[in-house]
Protein backbone atom coordinates (compact mmCIF):
# COMPACT_ATOMS: atom_id res chain seq x y z
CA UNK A 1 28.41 55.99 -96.17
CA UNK A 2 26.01 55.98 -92.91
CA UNK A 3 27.12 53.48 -90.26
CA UNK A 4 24.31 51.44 -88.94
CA UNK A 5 24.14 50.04 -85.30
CA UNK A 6 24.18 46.74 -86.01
CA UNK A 7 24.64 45.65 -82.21
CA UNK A 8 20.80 47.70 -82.18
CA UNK A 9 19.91 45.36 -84.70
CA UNK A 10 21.35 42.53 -83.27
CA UNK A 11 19.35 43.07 -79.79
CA UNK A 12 16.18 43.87 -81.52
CA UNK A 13 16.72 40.15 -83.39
CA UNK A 14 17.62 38.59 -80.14
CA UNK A 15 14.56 40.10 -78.66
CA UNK A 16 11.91 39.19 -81.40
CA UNK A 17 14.03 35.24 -80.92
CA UNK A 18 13.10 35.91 -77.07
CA UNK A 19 9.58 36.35 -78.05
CA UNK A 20 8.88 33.63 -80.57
CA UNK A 21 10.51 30.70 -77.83
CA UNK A 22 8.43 32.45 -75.24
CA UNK A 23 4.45 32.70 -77.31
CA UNK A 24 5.32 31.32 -80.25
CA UNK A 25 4.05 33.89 -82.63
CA UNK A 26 5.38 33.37 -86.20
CA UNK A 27 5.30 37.27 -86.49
CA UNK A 28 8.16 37.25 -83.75
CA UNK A 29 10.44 34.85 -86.10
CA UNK A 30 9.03 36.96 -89.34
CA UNK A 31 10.56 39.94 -87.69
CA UNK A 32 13.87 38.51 -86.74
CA UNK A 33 14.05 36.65 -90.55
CA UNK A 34 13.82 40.64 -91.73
CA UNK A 35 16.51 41.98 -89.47
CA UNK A 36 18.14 38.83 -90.70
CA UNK A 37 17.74 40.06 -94.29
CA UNK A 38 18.28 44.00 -93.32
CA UNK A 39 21.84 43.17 -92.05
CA UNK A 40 22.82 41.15 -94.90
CA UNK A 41 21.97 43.37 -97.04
CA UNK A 42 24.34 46.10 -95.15
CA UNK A 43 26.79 43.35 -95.39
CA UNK A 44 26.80 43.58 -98.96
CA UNK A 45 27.02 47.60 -99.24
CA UNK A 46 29.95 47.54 -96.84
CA UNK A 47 32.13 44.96 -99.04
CA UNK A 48 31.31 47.17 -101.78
CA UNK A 49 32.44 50.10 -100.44
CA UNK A 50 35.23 48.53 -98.86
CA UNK A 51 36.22 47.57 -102.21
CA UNK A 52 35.93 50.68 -104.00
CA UNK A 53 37.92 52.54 -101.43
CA UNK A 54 40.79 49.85 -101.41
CA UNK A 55 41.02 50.61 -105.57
CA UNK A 56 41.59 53.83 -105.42
């Protein structure tokens, strides 16, 4: 399994946050809602994994 950066992803969210308090641009928070979603999603596959490996 591939090991994501999620500290990368967690600067690019704090960024796009940055961005959306500064202009106010819903695509700022729409971006930030997706890296949201993204990492959640990793979440998940990790647990699995980490699951499967612990049964064997």
């Amino acid at each position: 399994m591939v090991l994501i950066q999620v500290n990368e992803w967690l600067d690019e969210y704090n960024d796009y946050m940055l961005l959306y308090k500064m202009f106010g641009d819903q695509i700022y928070s729409d971006e930030a809602k997706e890296i949201l979603e993204s990492m959640k999603k990793y979440v998940v596959l990790v647990l699995e994994h980490l699951k499967l490996t612990a049964s064997c």
